[in-house]
PDB file of N, CA and C in Angstrom:
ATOM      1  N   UNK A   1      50.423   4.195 -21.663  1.00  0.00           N
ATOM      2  CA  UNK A   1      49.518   3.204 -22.185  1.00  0.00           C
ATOM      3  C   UNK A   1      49.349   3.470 -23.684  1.00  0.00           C
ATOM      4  N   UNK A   2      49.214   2.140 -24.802  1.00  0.00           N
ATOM      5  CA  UNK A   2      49.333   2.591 -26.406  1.00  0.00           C
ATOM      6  C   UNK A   2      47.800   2.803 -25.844  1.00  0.00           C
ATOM      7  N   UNK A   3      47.545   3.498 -27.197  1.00  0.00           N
ATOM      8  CA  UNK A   3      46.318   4.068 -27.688  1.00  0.00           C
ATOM      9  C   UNK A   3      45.571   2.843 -28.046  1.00  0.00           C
ATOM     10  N   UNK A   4      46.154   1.713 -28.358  1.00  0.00           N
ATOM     11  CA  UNK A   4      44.952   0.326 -28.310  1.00  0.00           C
ATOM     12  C   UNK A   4      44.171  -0.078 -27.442  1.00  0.00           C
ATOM     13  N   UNK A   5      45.512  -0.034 -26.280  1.00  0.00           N
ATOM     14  CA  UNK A   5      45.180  -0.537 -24.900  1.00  0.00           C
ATOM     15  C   UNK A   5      44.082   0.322 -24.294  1.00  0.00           C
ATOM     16  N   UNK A   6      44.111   1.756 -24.532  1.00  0.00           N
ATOM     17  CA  UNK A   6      43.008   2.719 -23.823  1.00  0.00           C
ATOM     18  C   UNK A   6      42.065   2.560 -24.726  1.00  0.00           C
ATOM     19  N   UNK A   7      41.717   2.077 -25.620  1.00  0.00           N
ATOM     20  CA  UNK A   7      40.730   2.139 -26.670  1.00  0.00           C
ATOM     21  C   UNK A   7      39.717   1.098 -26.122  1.00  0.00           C
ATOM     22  N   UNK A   8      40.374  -0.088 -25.974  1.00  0.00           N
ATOM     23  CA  UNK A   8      39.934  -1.223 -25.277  1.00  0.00           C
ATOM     24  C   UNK A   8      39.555  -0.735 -24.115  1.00  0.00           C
ATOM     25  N   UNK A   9      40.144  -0.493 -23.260  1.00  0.00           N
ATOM     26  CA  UNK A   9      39.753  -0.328 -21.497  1.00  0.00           C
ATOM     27  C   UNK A   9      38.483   0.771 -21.567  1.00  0.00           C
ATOM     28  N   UNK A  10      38.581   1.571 -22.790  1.00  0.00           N
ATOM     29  CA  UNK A  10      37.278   2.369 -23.027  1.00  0.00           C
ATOM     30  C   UNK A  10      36.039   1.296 -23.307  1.00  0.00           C
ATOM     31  N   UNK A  11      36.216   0.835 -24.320  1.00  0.00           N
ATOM     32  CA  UNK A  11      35.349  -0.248 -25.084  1.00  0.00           C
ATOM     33  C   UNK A  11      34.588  -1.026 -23.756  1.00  0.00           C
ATOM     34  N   UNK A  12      35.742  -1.398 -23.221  1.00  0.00           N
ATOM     35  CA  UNK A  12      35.389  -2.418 -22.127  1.00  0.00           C
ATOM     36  C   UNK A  12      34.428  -1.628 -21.157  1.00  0.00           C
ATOM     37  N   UNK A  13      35.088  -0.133 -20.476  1.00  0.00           N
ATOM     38  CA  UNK A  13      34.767   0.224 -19.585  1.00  0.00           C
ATOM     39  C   UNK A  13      32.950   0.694 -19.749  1.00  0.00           C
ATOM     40  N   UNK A  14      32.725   0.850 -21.447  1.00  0.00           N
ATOM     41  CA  UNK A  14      31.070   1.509 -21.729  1.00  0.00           C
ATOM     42  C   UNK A  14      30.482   0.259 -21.545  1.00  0.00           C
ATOM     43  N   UNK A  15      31.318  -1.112 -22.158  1.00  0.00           N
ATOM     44  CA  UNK A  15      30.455  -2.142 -22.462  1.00  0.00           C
ATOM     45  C   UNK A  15      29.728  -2.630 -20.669  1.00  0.00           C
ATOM     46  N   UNK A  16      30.973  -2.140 -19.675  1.00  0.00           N
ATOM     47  CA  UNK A  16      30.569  -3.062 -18.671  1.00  0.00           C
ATOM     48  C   UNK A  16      29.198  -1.626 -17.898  1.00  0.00           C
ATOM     49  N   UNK A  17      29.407  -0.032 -18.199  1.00  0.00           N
ATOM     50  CA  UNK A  17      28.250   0.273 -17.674  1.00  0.00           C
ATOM     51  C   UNK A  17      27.457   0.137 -18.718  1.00  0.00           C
ATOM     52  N   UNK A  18      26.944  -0.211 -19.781  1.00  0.00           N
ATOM     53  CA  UNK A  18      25.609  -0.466 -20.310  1.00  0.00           C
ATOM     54  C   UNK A  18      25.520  -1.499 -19.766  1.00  0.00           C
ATOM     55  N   UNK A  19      26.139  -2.884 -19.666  1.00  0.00           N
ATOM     56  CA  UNK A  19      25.694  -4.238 -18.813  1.00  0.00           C
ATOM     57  C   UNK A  19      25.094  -3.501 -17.597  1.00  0.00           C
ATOM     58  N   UNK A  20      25.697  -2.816 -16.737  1.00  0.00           N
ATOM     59  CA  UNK A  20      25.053  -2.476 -15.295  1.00  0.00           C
ATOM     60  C   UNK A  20      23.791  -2.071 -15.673  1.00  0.00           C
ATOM     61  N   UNK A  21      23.766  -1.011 -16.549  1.00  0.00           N
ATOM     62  CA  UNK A  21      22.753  -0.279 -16.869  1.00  0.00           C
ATOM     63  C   UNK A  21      21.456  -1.149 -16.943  1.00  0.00           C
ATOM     64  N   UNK A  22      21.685  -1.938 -17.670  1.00  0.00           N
ATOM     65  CA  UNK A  22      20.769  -2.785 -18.199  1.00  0.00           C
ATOM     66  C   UNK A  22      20.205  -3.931 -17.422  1.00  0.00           C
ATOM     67  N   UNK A  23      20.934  -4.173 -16.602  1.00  0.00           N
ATOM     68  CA  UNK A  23      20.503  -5.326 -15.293  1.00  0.00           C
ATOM     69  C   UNK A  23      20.124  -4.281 -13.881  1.00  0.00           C
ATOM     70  N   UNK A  24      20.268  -3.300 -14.226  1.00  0.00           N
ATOM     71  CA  UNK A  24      19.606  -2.114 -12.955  1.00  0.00           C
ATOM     72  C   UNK A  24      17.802  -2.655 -13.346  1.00  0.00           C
ATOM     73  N   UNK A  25      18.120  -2.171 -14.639  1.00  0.00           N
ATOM     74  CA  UNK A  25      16.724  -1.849 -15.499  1.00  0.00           C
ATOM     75  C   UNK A  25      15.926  -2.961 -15.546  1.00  0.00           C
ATOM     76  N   UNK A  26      16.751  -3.815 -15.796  1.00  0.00           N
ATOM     77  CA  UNK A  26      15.180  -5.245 -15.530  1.00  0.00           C
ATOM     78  C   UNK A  26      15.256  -5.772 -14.027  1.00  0.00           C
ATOM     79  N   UNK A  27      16.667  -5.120 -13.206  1.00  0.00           N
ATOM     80  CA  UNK A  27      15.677  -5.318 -11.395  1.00  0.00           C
ATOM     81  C   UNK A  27      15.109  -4.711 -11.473  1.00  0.00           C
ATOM     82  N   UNK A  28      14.718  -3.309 -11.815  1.00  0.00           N
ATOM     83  CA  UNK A  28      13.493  -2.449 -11.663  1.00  0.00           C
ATOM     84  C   UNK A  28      11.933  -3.167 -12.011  1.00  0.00           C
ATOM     85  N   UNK A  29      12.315  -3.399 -13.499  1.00  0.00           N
ATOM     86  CA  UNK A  29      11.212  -3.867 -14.363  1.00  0.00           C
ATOM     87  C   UNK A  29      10.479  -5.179 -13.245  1.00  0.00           C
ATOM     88  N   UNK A  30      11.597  -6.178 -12.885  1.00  0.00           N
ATOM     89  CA  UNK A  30      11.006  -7.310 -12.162  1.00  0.00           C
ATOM     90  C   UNK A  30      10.608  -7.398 -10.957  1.00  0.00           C
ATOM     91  N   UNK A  31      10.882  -6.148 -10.386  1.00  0.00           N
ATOM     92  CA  UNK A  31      10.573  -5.630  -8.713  1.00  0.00           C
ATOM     93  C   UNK A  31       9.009  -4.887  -9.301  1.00  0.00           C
ATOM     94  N   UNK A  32       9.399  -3.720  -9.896  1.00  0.00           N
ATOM     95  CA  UNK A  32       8.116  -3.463 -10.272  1.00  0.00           C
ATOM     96  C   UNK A  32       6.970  -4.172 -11.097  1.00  0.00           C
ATOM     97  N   UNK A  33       6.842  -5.388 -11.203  1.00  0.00           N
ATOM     98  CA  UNK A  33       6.043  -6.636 -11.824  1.00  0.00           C
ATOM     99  C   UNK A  33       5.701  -6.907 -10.736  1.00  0.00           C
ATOM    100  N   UNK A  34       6.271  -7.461  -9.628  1.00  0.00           N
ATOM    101  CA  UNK A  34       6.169  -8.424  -8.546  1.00  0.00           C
ATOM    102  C   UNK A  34       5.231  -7.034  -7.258  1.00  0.00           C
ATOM    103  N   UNK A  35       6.358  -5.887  -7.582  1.00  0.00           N
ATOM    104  CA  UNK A  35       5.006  -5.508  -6.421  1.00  0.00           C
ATOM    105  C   UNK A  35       3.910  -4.601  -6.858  1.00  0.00           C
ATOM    106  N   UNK A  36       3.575  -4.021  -7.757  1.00  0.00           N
ATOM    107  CA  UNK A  36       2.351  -3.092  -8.496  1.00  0.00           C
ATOM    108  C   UNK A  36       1.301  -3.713  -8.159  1.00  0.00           C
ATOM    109  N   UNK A  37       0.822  -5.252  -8.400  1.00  0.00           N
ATOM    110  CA  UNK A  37      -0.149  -5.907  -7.977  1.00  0.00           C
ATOM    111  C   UNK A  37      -0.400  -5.652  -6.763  1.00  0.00           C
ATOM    112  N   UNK A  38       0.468  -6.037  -5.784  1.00  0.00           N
ATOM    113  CA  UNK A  38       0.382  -6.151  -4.381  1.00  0.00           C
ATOM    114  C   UNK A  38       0.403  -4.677  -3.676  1.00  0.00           C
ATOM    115  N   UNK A  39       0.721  -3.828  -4.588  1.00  0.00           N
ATOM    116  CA  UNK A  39       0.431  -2.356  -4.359  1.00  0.00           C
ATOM    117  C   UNK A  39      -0.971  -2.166  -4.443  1.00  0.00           C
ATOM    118  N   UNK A  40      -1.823  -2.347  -5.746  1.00  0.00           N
ATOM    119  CA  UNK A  40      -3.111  -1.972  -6.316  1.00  0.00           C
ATOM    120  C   UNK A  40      -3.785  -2.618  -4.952  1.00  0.00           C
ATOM    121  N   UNK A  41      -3.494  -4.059  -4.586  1.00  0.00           N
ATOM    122  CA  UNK A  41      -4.632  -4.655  -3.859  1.00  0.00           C
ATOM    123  C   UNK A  41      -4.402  -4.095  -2.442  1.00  0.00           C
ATOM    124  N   UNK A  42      -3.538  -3.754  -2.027  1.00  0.00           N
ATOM    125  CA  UNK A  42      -3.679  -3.025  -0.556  1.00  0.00           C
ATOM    126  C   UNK A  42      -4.265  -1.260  -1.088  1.00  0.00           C
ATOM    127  N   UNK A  43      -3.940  -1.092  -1.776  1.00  0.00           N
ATOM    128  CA  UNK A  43      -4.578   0.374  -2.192  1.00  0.00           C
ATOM    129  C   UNK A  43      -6.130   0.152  -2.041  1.00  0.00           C
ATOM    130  N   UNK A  44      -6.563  -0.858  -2.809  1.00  0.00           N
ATOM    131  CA  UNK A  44      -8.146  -0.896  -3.073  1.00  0.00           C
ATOM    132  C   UNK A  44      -9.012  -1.983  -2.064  1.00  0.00           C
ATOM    133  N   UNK A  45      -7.852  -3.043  -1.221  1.00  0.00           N
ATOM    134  CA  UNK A  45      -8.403  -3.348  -0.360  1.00  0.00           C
ATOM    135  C   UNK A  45      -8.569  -2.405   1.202  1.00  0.00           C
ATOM    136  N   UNK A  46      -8.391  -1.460   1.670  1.00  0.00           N
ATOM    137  CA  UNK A  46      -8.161  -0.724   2.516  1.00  0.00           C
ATOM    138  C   UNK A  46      -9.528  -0.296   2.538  1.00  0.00           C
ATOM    139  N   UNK A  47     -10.524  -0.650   1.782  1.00  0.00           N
ATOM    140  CA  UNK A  47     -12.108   0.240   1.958  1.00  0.00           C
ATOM    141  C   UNK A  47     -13.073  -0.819   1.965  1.00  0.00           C
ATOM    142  N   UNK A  48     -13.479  -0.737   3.304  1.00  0.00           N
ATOM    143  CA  UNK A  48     -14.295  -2.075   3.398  1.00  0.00           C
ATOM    144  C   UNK A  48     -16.059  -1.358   3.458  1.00  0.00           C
ATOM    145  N   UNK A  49     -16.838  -2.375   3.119  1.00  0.00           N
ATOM    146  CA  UNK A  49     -18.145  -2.120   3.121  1.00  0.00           C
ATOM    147  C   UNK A  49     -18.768  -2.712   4.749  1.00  0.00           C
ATOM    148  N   UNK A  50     -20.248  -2.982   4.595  1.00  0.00           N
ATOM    149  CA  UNK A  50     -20.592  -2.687   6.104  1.00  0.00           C
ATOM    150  C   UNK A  50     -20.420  -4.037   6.949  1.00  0.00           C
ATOM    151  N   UNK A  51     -20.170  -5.519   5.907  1.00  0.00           N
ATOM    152  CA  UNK A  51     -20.004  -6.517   6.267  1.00  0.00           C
ATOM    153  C   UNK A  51     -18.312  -6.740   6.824  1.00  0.00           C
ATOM    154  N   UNK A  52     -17.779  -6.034   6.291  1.00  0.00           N
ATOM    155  CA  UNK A  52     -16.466  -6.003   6.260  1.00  0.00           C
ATOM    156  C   UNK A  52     -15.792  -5.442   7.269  1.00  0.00           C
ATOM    157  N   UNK A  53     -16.630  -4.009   7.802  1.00  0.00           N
ATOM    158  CA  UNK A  53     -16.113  -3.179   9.189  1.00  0.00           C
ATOM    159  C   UNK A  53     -16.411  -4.055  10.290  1.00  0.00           C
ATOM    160  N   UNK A  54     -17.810  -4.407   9.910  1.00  0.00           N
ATOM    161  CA  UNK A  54     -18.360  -5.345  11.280  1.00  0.00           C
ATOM    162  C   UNK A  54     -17.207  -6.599  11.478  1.00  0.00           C
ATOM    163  N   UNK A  55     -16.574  -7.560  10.791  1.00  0.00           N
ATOM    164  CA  UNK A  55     -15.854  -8.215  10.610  1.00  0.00           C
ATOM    165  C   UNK A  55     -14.173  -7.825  11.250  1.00  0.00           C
ATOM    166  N   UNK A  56     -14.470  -6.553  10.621  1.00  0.00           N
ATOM    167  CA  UNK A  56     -12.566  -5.658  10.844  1.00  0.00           C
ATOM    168  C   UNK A  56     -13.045  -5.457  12.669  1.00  0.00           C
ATOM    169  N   UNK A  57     -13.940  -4.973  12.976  1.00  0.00           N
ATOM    170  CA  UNK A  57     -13.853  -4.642  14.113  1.00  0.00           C
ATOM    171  C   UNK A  57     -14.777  -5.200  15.090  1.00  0.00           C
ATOM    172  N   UNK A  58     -15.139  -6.203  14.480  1.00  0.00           N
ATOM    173  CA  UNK A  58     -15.752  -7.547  15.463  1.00  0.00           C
ATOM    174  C   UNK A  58     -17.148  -7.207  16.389  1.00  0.00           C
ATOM    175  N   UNK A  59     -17.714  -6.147  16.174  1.00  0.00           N
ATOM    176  CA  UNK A  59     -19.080  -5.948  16.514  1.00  0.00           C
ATOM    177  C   UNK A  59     -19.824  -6.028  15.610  1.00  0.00           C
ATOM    178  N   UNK A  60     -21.082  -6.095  16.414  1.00  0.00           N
ATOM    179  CA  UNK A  60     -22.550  -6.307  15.454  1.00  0.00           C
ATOM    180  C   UNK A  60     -22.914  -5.259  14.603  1.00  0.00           C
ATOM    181  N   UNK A  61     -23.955  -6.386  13.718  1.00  0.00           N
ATOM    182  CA  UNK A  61     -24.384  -5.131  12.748  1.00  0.00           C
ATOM    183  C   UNK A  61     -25.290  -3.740  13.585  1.00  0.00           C
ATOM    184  N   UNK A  62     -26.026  -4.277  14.629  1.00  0.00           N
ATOM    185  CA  UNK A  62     -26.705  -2.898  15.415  1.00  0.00           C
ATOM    186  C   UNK A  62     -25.508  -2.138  15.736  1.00  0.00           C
ATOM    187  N   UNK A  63     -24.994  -2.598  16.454  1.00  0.00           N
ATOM    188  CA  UNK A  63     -23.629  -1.539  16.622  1.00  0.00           C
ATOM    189  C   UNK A  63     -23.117  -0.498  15.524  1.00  0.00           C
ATOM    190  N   UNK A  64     -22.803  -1.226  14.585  1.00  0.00           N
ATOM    191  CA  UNK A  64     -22.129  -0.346  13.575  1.00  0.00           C
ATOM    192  C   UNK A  64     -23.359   0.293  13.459  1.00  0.00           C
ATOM    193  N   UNK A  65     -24.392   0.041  12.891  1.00  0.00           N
ATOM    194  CA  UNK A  65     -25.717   1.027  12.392  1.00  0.00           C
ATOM    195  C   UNK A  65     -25.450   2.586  13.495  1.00  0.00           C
ATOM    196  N   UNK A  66     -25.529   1.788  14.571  1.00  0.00           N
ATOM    197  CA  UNK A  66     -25.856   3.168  15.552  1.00  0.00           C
ATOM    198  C   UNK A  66     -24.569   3.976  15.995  1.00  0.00           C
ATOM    199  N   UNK A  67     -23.468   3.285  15.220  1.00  0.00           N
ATOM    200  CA  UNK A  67     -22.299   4.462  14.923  1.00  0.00           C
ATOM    201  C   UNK A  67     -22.181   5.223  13.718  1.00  0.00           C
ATOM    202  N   UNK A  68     -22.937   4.522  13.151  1.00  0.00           N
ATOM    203  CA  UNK A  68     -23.314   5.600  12.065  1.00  0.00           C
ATOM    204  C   UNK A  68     -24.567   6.159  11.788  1.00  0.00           C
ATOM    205  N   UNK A  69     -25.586   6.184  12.518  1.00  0.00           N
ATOM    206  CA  UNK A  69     -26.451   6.630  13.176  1.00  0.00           C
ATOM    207  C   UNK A  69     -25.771   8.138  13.972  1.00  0.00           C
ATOM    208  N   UNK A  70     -25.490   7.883  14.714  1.00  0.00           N
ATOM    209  CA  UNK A  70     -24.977   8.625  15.755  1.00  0.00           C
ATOM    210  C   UNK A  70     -23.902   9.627  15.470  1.00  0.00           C
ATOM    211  N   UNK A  71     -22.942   9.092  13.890  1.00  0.00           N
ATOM    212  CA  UNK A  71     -22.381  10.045  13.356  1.00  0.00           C
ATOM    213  C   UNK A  71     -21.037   9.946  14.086  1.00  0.00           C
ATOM    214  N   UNK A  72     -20.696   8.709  15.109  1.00  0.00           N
ATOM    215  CA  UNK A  72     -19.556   8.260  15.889  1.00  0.00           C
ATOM    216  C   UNK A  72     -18.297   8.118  15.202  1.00  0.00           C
ATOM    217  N   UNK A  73     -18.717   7.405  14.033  1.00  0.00           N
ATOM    218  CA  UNK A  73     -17.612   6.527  12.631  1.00  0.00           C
ATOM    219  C   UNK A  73     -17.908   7.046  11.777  1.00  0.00           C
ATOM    220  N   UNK A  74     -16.441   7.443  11.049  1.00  0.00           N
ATOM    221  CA  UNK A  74     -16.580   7.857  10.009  1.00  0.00           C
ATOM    222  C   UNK A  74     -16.835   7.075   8.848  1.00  0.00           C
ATOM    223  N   UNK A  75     -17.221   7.536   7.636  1.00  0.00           N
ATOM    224  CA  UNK A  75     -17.644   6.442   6.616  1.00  0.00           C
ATOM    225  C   UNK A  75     -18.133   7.601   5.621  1.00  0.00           C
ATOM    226  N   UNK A  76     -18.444   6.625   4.375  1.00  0.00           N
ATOM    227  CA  UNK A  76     -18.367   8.246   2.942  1.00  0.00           C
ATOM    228  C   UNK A  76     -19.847   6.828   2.285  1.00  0.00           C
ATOM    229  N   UNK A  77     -19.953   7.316   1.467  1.00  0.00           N
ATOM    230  CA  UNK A  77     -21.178   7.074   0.950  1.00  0.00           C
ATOM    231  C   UNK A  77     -20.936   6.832  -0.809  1.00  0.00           C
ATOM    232  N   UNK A  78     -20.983   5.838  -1.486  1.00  0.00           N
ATOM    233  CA  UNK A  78     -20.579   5.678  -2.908  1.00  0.00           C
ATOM    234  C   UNK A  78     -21.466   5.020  -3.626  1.00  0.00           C
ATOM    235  N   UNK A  79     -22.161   5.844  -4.282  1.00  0.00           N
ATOM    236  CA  UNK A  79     -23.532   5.193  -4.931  1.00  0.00           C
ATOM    237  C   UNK A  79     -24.856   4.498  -3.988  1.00  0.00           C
ATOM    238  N   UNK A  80     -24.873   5.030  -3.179  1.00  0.00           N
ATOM    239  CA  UNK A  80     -25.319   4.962  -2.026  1.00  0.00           C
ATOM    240  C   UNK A  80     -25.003   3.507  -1.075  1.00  0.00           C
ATOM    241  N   UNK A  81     -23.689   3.163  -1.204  1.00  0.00           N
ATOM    242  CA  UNK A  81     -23.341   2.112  -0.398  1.00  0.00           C
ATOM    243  C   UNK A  81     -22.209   2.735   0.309  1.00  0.00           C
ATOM    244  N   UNK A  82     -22.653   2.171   1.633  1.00  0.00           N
ATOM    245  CA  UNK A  82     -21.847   2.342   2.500  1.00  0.00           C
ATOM    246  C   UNK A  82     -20.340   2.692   2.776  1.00  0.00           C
ATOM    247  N   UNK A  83     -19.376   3.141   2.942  1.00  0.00           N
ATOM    248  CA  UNK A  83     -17.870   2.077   2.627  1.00  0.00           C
ATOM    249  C   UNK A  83     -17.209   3.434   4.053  1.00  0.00           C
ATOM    250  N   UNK A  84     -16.265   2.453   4.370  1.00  0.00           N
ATOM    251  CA  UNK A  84     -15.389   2.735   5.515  1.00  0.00           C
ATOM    252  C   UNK A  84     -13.847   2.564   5.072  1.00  0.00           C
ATOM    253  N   UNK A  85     -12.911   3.514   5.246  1.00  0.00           N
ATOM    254  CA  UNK A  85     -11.530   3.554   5.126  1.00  0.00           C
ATOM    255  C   UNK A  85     -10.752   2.702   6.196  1.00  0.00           C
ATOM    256  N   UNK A  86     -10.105   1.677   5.913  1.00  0.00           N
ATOM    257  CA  UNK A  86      -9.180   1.229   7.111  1.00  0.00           C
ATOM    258  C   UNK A  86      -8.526   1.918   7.857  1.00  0.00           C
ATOM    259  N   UNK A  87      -7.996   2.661   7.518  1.00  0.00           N
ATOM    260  CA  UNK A  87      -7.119   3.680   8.563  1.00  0.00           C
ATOM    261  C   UNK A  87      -8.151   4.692   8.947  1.00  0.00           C
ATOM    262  N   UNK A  88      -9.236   4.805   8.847  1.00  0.00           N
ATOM    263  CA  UNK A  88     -10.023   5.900   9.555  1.00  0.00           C
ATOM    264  C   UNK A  88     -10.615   5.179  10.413  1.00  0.00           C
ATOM    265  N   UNK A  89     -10.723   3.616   9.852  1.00  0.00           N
ATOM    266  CA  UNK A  89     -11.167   2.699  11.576  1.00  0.00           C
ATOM    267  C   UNK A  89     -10.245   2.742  12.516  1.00  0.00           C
ATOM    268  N   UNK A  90      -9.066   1.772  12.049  1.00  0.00           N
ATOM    269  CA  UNK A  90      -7.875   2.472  12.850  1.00  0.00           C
ATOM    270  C   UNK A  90      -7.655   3.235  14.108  1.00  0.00           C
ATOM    271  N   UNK A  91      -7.893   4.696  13.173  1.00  0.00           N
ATOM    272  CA  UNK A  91      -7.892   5.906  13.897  1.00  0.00           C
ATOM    273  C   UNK A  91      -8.905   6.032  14.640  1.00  0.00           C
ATOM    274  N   UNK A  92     -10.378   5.066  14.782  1.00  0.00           N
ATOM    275  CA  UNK A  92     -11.212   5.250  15.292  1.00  0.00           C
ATOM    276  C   UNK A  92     -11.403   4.455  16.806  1.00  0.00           C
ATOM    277  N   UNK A  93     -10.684   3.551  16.290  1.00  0.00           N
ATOM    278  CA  UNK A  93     -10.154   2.247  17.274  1.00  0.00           C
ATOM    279  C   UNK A  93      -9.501   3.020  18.075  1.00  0.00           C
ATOM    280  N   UNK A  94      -8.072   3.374  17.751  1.00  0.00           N
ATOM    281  CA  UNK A  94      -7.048   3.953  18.411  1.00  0.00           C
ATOM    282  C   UNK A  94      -7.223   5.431  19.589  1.00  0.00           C
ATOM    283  N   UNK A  95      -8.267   5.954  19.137  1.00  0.00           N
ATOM    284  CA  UNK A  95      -9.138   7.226  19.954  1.00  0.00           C
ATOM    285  C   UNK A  95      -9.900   6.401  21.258  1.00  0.00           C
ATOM    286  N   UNK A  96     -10.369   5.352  21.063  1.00  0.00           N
ATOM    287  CA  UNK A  96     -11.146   4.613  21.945  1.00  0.00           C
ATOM    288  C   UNK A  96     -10.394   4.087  22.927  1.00  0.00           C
ATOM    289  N   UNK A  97      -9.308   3.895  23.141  1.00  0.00           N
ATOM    290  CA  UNK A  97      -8.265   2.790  23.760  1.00  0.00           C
ATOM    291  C   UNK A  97      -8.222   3.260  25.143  1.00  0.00           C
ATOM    292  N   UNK A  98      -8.971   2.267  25.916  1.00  0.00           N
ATOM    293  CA  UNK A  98      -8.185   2.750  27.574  1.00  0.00           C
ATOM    294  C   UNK A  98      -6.776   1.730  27.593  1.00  0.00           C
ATOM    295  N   UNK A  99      -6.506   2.670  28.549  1.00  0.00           N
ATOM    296  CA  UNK A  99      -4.714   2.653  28.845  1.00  0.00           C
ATOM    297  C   UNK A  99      -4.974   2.335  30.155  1.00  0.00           C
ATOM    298  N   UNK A 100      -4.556   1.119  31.073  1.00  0.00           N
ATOM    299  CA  UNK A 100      -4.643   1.002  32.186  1.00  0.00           C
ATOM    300  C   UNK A 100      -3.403   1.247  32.886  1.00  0.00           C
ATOM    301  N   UNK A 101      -3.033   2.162  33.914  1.00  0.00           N
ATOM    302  CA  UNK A 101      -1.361   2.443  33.668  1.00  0.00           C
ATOM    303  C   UNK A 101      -1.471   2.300  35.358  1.00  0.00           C
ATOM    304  N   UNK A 102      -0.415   2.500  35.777  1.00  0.00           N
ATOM    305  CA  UNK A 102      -0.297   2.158  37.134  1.00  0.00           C
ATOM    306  C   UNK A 102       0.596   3.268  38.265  1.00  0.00           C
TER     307      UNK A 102
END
């Protein structure tokens, strides 16, 4: 091969990985646009307050009171409001479950 021809097939061969390079980099950029949002809001929606558990888990407000009363459900305390983790309901749900088996 002359030394033109490899000069070129070089030329060519950087030009075509910086093109890759560079269209990797804005799927990244445009994947990470599209889901960061939808990351943040399941991150920060996952902690519901006392209207919200009652709602997630379809009993009354006495109910919930006297599971947390009772120290049954877990739940954390933030400026003195209430708040409950989804997956610790979940997990709270999921402990409760009869299994009718046969």
């Amino acid at each position: 091969m002359s030394q033109a021809v490899e000069s070129q097939a070089s030329t060519t061969s950087d030009f075509i990985s910086l093109l890759r390079s560079e269209i990797e980099q804005g799927l990244l950029d445009q994947t990470l646009a599209i889901l960061e949002p939808k990351i943040n809001e399941m991150l920060y929606s996952n902690v519901f307050n006392c209207t919200e558990a009652i709602e997630y888990l379809k009993i009354s407000d006495s109910t919930l009171r006297r599971l947390i009363r009772d120290k049954e459900i877990p739940y954390f305390r933030l400026r003195g409001t209430i708040l409950f983790r989804q997956w610790e309901l979940d997990d709270f749900i999921s402990k409760r479950m009869i299994i009718k088996g046969g």
